[in-house]
Protein backbone atom coordinates (compact mmCIF):
# COMPACT_ATOMS: atom_id res chain seq x y z
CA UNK A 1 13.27 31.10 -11.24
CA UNK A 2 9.95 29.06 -10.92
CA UNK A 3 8.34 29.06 -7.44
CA UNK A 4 7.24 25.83 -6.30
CA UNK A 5 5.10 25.51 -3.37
CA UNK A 6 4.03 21.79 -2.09
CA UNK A 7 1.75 21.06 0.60
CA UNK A 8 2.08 17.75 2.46
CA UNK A 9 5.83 15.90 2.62
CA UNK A 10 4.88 12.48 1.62
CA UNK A 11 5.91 10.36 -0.65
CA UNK A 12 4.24 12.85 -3.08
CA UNK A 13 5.11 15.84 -1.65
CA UNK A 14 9.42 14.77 -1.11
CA UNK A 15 9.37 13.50 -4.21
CA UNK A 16 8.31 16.44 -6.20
CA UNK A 17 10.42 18.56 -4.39
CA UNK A 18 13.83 16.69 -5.25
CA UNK A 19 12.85 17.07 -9.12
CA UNK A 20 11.94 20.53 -8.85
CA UNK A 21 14.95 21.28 -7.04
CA UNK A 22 17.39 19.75 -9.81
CA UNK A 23 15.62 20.91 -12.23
CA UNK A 24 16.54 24.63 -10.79
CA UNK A 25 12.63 25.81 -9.35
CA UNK A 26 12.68 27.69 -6.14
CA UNK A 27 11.29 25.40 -3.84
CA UNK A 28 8.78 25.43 -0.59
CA UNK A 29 7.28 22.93 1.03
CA UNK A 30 4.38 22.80 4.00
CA UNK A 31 3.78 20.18 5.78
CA UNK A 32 1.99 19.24 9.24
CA UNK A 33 2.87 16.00 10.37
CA UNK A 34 6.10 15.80 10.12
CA UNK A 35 8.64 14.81 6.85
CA UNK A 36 7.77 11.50 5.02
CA UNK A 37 4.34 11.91 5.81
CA UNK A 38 1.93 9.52 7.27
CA UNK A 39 3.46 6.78 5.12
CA UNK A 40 6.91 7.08 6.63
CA UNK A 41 5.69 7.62 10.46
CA UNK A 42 2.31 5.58 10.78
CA UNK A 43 1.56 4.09 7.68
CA UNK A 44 3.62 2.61 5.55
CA UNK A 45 7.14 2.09 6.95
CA UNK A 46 5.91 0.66 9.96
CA UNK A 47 3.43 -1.72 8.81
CA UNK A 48 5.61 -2.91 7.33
CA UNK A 49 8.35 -3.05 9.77
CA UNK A 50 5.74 -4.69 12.02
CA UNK A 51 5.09 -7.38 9.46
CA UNK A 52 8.76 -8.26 9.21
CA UNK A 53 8.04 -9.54 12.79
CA UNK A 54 5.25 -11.49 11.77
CA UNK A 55 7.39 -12.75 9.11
CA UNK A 56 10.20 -14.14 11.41
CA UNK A 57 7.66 -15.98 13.53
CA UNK A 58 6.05 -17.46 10.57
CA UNK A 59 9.42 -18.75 9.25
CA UNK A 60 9.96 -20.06 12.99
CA UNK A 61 6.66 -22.13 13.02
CA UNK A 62 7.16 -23.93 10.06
CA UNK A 63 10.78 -24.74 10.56
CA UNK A 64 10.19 -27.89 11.97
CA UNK A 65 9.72 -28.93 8.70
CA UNK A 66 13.23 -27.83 7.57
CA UNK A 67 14.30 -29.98 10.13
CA UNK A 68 14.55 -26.60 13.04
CA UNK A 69 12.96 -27.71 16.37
CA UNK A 70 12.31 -24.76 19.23
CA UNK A 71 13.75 -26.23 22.75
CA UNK A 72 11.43 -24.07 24.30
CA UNK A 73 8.28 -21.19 23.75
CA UNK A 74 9.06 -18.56 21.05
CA UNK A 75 7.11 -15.37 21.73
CA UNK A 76 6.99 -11.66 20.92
CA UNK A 77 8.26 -8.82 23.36
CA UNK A 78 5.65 -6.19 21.90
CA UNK A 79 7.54 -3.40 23.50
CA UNK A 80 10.83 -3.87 21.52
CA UNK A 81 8.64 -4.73 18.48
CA UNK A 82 6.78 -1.07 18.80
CA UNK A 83 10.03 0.92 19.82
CA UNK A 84 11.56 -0.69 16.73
CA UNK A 85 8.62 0.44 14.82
CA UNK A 86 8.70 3.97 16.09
CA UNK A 87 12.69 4.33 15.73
CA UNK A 88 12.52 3.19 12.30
CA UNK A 89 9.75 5.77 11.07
CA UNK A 90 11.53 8.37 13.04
CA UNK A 91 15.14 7.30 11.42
CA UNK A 92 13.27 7.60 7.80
CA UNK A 93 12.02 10.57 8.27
CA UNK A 94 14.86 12.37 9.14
CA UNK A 95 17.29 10.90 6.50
CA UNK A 96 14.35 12.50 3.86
CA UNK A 97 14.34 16.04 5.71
CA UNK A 98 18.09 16.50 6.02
CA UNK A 99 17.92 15.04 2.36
CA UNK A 100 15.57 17.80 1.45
CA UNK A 101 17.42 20.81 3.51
CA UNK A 102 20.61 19.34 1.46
CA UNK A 103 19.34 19.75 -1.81
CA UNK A 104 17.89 23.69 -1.11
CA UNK A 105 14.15 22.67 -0.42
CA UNK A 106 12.45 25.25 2.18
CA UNK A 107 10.45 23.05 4.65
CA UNK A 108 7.98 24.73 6.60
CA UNK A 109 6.37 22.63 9.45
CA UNK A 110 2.45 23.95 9.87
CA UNK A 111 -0.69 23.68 7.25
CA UNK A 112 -1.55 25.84 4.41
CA UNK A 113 -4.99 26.93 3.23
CA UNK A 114 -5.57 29.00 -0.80
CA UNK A 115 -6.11 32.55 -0.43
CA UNK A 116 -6.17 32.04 -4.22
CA UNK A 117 -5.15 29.98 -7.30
CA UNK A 118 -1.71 30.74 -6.45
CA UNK A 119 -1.21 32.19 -3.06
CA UNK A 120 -1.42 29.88 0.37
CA UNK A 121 -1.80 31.15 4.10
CA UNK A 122 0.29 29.21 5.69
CA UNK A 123 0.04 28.89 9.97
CA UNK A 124 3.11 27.28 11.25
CA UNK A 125 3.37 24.95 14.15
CA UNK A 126 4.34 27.71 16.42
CA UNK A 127 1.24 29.93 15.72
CA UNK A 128 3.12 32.15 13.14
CA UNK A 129 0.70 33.07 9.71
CA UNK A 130 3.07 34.10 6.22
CA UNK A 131 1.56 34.25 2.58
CA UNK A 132 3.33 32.04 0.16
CA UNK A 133 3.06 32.69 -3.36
CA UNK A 134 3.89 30.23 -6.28
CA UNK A 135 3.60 30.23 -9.77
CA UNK A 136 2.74 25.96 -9.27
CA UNK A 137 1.32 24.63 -6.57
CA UNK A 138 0.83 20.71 -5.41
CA UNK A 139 -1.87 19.68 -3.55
CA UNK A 140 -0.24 16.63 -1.76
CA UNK A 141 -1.57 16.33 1.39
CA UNK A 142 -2.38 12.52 1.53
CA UNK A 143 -5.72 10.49 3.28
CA UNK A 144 -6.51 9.65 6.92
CA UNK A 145 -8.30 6.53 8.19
CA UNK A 146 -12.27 6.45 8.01
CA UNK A 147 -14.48 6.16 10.93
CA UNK A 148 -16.84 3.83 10.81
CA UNK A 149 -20.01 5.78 12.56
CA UNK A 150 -20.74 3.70 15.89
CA UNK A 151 -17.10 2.76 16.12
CA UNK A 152 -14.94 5.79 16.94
CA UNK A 153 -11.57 4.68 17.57
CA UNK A 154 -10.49 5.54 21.63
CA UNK A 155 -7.39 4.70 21.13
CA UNK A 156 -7.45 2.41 23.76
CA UNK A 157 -9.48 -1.00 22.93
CA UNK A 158 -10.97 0.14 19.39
CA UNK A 159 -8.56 1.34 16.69
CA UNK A 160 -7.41 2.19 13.30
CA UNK A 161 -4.45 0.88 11.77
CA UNK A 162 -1.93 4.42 13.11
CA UNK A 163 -2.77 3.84 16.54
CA UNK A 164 -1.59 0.29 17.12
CA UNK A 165 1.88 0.66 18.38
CA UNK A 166 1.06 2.46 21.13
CA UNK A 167 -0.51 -0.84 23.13
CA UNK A 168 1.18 -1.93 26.10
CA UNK A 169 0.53 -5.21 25.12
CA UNK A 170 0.09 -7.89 21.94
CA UNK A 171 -4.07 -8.05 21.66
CA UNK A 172 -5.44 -11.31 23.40
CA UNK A 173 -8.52 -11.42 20.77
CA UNK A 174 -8.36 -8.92 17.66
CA UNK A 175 -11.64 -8.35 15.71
CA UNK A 176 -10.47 -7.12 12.39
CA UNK A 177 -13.31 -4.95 10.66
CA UNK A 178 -12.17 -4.66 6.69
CA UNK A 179 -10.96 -7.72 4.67
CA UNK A 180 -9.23 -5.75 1.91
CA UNK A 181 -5.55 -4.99 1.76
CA UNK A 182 -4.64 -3.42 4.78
CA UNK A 183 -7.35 -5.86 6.87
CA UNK A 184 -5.36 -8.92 5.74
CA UNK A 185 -2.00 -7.72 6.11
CA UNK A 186 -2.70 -6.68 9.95
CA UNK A 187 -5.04 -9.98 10.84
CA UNK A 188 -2.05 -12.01 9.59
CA UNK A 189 0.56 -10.28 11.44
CA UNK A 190 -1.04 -10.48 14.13
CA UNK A 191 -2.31 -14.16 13.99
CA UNK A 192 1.81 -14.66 13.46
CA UNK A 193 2.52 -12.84 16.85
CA UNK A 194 0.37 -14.79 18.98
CA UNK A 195 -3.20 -12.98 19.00
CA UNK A 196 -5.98 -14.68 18.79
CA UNK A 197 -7.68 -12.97 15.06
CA UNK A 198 -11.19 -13.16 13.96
CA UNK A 199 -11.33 -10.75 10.67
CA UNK A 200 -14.85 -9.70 9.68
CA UNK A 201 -15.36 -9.54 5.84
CA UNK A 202 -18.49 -8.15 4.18
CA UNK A 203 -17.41 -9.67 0.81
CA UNK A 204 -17.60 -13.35 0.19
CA UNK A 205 -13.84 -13.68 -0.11
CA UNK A 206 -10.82 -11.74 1.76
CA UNK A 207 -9.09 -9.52 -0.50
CA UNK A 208 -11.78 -8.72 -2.89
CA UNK A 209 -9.70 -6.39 -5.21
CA UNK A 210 -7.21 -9.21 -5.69
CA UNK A 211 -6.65 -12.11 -8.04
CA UNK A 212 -9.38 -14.50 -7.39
CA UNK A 213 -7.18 -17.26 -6.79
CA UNK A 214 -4.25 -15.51 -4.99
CA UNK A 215 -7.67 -14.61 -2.65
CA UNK A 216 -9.06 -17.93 -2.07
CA UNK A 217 -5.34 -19.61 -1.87
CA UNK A 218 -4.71 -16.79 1.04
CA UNK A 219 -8.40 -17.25 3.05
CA UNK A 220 -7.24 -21.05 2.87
CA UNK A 221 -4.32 -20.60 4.51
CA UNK A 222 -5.31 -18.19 6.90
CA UNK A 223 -8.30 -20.59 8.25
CA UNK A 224 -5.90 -23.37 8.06
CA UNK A 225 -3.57 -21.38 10.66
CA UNK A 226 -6.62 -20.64 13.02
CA UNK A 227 -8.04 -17.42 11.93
CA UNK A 228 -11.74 -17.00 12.58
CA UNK A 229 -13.54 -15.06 9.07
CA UNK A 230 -16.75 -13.90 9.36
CA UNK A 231 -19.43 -12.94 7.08
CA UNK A 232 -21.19 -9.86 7.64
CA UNK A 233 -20.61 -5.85 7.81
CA UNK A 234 -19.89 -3.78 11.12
CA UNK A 235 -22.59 -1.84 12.42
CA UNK A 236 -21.10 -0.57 15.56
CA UNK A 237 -18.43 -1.28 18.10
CA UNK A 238 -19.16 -1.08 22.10
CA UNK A 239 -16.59 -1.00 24.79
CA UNK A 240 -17.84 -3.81 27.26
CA UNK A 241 -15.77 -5.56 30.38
CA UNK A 242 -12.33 -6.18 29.24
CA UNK A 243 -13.06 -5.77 25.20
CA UNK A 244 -15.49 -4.77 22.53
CA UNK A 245 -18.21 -6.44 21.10
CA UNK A 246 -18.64 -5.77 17.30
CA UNK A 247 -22.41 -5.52 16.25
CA UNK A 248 -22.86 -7.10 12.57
CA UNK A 249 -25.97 -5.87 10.51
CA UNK A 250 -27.30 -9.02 10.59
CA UNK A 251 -27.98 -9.22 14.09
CA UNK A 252 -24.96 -11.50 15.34
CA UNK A 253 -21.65 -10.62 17.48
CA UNK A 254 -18.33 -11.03 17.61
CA UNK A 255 -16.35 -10.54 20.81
CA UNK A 256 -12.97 -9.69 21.23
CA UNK A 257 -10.09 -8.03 23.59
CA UNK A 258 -9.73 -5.49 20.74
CA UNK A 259 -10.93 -4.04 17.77
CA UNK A 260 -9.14 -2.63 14.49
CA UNK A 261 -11.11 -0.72 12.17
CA UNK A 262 -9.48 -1.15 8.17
CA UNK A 263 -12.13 0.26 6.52
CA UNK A 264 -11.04 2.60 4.00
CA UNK A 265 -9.40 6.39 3.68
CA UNK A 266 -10.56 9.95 3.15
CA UNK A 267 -8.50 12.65 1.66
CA UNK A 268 -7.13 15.40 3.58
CA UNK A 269 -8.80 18.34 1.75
CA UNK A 270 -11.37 19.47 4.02
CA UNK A 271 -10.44 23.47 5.57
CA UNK A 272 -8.15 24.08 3.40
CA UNK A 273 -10.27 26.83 0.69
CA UNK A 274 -10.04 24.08 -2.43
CA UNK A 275 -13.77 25.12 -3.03
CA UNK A 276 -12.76 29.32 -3.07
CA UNK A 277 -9.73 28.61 -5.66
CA UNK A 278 -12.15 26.84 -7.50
CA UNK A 279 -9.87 23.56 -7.29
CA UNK A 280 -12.80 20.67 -8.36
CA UNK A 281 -13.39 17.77 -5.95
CA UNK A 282 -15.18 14.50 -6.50
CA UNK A 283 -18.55 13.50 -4.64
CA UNK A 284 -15.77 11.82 -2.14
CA UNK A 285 -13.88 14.91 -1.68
CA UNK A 286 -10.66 13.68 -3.66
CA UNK A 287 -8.73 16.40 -5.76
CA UNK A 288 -9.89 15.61 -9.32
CA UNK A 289 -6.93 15.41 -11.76
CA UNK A 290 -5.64 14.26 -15.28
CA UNK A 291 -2.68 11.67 -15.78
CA UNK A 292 -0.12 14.49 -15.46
CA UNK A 293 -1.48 15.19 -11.76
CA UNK A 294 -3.29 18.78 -13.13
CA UNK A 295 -6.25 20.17 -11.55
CA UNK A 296 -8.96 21.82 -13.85
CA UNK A 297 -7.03 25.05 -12.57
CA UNK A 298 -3.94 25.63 -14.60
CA UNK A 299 -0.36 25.54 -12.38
CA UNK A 300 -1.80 23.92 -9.63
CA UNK A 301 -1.50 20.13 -9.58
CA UNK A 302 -2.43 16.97 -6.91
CA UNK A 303 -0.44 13.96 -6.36
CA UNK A 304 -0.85 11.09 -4.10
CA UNK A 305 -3.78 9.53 -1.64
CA UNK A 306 -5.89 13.00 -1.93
CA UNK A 307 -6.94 12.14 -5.62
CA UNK A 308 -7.77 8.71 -4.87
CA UNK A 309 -5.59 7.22 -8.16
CA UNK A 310 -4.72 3.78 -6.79
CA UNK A 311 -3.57 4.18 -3.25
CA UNK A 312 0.18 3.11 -3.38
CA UNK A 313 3.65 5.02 -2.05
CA UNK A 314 4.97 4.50 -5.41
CA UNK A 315 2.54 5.65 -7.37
CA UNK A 316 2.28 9.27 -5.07
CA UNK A 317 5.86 9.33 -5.94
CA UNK A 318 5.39 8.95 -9.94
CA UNK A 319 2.43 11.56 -9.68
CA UNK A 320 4.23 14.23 -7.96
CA UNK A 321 7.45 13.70 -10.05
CA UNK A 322 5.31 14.17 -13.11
CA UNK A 323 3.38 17.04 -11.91
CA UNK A 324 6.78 18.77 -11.52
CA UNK A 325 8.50 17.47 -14.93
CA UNK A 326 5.23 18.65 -16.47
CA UNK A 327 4.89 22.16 -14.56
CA UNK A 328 8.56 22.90 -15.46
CA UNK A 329 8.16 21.97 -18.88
CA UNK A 330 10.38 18.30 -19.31
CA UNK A 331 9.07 15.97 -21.41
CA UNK A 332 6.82 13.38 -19.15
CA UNK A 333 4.83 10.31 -20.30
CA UNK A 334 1.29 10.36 -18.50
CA UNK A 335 0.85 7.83 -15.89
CA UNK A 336 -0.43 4.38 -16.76
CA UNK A 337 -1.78 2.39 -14.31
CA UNK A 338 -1.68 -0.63 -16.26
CA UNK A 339 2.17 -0.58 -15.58
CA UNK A 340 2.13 -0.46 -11.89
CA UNK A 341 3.26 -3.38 -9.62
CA UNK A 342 1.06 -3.73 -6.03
CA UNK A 343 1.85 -6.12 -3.39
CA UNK A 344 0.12 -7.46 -0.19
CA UNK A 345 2.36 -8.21 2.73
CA UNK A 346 0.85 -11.27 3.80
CA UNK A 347 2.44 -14.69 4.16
CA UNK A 348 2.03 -15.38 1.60
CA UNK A 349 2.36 -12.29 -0.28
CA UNK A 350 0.28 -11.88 -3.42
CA UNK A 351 1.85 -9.20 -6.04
CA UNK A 352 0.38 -8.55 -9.16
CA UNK A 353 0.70 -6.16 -11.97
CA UNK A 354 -0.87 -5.95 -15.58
CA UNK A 355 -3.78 -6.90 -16.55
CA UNK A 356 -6.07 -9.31 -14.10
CA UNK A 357 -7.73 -12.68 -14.17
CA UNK A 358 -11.25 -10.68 -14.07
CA UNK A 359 -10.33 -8.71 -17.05
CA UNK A 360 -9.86 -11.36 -18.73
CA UNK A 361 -12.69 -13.98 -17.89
CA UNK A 362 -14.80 -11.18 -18.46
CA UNK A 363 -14.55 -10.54 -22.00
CA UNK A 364 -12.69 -7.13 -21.66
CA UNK A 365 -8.74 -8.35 -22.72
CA UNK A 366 -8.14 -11.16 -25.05
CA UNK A 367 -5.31 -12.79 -23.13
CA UNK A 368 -3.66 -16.60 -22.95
CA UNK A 369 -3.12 -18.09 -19.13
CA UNK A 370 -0.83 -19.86 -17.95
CA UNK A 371 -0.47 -20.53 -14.04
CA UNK A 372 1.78 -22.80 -12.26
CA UNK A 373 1.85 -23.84 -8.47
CA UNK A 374 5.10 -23.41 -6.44
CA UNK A 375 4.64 -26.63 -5.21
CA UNK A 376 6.35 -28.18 -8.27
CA UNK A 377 9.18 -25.90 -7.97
CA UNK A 378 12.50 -27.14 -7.02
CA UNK A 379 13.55 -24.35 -4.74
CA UNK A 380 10.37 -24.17 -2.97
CA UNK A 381 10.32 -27.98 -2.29
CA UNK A 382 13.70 -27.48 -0.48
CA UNK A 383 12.30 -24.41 1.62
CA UNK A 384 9.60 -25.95 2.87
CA UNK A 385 6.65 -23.97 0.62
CA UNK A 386 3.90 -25.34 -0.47
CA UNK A 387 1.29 -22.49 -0.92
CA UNK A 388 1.79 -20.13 -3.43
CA UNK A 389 1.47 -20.21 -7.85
CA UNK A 390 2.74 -18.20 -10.79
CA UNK A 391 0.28 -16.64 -13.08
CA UNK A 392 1.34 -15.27 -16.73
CA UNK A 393 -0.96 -13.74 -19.10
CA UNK A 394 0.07 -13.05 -22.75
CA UNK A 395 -1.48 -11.53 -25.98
CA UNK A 396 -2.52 -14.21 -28.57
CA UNK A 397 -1.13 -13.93 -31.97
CA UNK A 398 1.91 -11.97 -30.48
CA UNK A 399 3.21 -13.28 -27.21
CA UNK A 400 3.22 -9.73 -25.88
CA UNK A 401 3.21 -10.13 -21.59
CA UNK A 402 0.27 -8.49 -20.31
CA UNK A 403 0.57 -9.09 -16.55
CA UNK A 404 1.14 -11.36 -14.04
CA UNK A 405 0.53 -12.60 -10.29
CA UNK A 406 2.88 -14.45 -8.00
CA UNK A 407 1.98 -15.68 -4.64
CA UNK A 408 5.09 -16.43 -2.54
CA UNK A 409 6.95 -15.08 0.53
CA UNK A 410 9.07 -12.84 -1.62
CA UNK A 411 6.49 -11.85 -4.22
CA UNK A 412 7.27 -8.79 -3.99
CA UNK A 413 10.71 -9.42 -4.92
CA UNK A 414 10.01 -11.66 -7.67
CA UNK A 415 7.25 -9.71 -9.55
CA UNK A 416 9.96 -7.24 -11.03
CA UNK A 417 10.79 -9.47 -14.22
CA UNK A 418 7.14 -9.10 -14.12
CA UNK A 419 6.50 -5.41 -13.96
CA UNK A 420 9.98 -5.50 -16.43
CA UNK A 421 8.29 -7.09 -19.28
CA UNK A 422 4.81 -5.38 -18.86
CA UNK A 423 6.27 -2.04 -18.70
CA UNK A 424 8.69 -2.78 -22.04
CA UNK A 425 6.37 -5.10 -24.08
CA UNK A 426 8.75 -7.82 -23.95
CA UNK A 427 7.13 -11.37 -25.07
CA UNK A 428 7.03 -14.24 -23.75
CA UNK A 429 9.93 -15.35 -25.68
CA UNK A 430 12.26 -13.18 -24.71
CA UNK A 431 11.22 -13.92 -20.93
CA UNK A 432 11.15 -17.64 -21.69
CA UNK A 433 15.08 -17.16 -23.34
CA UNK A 434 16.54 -15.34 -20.48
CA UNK A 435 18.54 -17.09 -17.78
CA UNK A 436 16.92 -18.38 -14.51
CA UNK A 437 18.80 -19.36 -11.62
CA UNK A 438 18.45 -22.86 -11.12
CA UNK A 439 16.96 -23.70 -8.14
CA UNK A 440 15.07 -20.41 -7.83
CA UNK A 441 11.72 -19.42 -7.34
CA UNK A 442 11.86 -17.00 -10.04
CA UNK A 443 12.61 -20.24 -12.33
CA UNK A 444 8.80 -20.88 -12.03
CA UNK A 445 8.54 -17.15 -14.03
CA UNK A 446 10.58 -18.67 -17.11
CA UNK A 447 8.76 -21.79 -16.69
CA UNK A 448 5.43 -20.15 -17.00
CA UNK A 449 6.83 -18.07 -20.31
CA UNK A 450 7.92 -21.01 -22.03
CA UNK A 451 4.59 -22.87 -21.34
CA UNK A 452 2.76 -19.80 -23.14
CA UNK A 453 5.25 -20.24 -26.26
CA UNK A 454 3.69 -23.74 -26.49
CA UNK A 455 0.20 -22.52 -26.09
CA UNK A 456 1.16 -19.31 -28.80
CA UNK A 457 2.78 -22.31 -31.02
């Protein structure tokens, strides 16, 4: 029987184990924070959770327009909102450990360092040491906020994105430091709750990764609902009477009751002897592997935030799955990024997958365009929505889908057929003949497919 030993229980880390399991290894599995990982207990699952908040108050402030007047003030009781949070996490986690004890996975709660290519010390929680010895190891031990130097997070008035639901109380002014994913999803949510948000960006646009015009559409209608953006990059954060004051490089301020610090991850592979096996790192210290999640030394393989492959819960999960079909010998397609569906959990929410609009403009994919705003839609008319579009791109000559955007409050939802078509090579054809539900946002997705048969006609 193939020994199996994982370290870290994320979305990696669980997810490899379950295959391993059924496919008959002998599995182990370390882990120091607790089941899930940081996705399920700080990340993640309650960002998200949070933002479901955010999204009820959002829907409540525009429902006048539906016709839906408030009688009185609508507000946010922040302490049901973070025990809600923290029940949740807890709830997920333990449905994935008793999932993993079910299935035969040994799950060992402390950290592991290599004594070798094969062989792990690992220290449990309790102070206990035991050798574990594999024939495959998977480095899975995920990323942790970074510190900005000159802004330490005290956990008290200057933060990163894990320590927010421990406040007593919703922020009166929060300075946002970091406009990229996580930076906008937390300056809207908050801006929906009631705080007061001023998000510092040291690109020209929010969301600089993203779809140009998903991007500007968003920073629109974020300054349209009061949100303060600044230009400029942190240089330091200071504790003064009753806030912080955020230093910019150029010289200016920004003031606030609190700030949040969203300025990137670093993997989790200091201490733990990667160097001695002779596991290779990049300059940033992520585990360098292939697209079947092997390091340069043979049966031991890395899967999730720790390699730095496209931060995402779903794609940890594909790279540890693979690492195991691939260790135990099942046949496994290497993973394509091209293929994989992101979201942002804004309102509105911008998903994407495919190819993008800077590929394109830029010379490097030969692609047609097609994009169409919700605002012509019938079903979004009737909901109120007026912000949001539906982008197709398609190969000339063939019709072939490349990718796609939608911006929407249930993009995320409706970029499937999306992800469907890129992931099968279906054309625009075949999207454009297949049924939409009339009225239905995902109508606009068949619209957008039959206008590309006109422009591939």
């Amino acid at each position: 029987m193939t020994r199996i030993a994982i370290v870290g229980a994320g979305p990696a880390g669980y997810e490899a184990a379950l295959v391993a399991v059924e496919l008959g290894a002998q599995v182990s599995l370390v882990d120091r924070d607790g089941v899930g990982g940081q996705c399920v207990l700080s990340d993640c699952v309650p960002s998200k959770t949070f933002i479901a908040t955010s999204e009820a108050m959002t829907s409540l402030a525009s429902a006048d327009r539906l016709g839906v007047h408030a009688t009185g003030e609508v507000t946010t009781a922040v302490e049901e909102v973070h025990a809600r949070v923290k029940a949740l996490a807890l709830a997920q986690s333990a449905d994935i450990g008793r999932r993993l004890l079910r299935e035969g996975v040994t799950v060992l709660a402390g950290s592991a360092r290599f004594t070798g290519p094969h062989a792990l010390e690992v220290t449990t929680t309790d102070g206990g040491r035991q050798t574990l010895e594999a024939d495959v190891v998977l480095i899975a031990t995920g990323a942790s906020p970074r510190v900005l130097p000159g802004a330490e997070p005290d956990v008290e008035r200057i933060l990163n994105w894990r320590q927010l639901y421990d406040l007593p109380q919703l922020p009166e002014h929060l300075v946002v430091i970091g406009s990229g994913v996580t930076g906008a999803e937390f300056a809207h949510a908050y801006l929906a709750v009631g705080s007061r948000v001023t998000l510092v960006s040291s690109r020209e646009r929010v969301l600089p990764a993203e779809d140009g015009d998903a991007a500007e559409l968003l920073q629109q209608v974020f300054e349209r609902r009061g949100m303060d953006i600044r230009r400029g990059r942190a240089a330091r954060v200071e504790r003064v009477a009753g806030g912080v004051r955020v230093h910019l490089t150029d010289g200016t301020c920004v003031e606030g009751s609190h700030a949040l610090l969203t300025v990137g991850s670093v993997p989790n592979t200091s201490g733990m002897g990667l160097a001695e096996a002779g596991i290779a790192l990049t300059e940033a210290g992520f585990v360098r592997v292939d697209r079947v999640s092997r390091t340069n030394v043979p049966g031991v393989y890395a899967a999730g935030d720790c390699t730095g492959v496209l931060m995402l819960a779903s794609v940890a999960a594909m790279q540890g799955r693979i690492a195991m079909w691939h260790a135990l010998g099942e046949a496994v397609a290497p993973l394509r990024l091209g293929t994989v569906a992101a979201n942002v959990f804004t309102d509105p929410q911008v998903a994407s997958v495919g190819v993008t609009q800077e590929q394109v403009e830029s010379g490097a994919v030969a692609a047609q365009t097609v994009t169409l705003p919700l605002a012509t839609n019938a079903r979004a008319k009737m909901q109120g929505i007026t912000d949001g579009f539906v982008k197709f791109f398609s190969r000339p000559g063939t019709g072939t889908v490349l990718g796609g955007v939608v911006v929407a409050p249930n993009a995320s939802e409706l970029i499937l057929s999306m992800s469907l078509a890129v992931q099968h090579a279906l054309t625009v054809d075949q999207v454009a003949h297949t049924f939409a539900i009339y009225p239905s946002l995902s109508g606009s997705i068949a619209e957008a497919a039959r206008q590309l048969m006109l422009h591939e006609g």
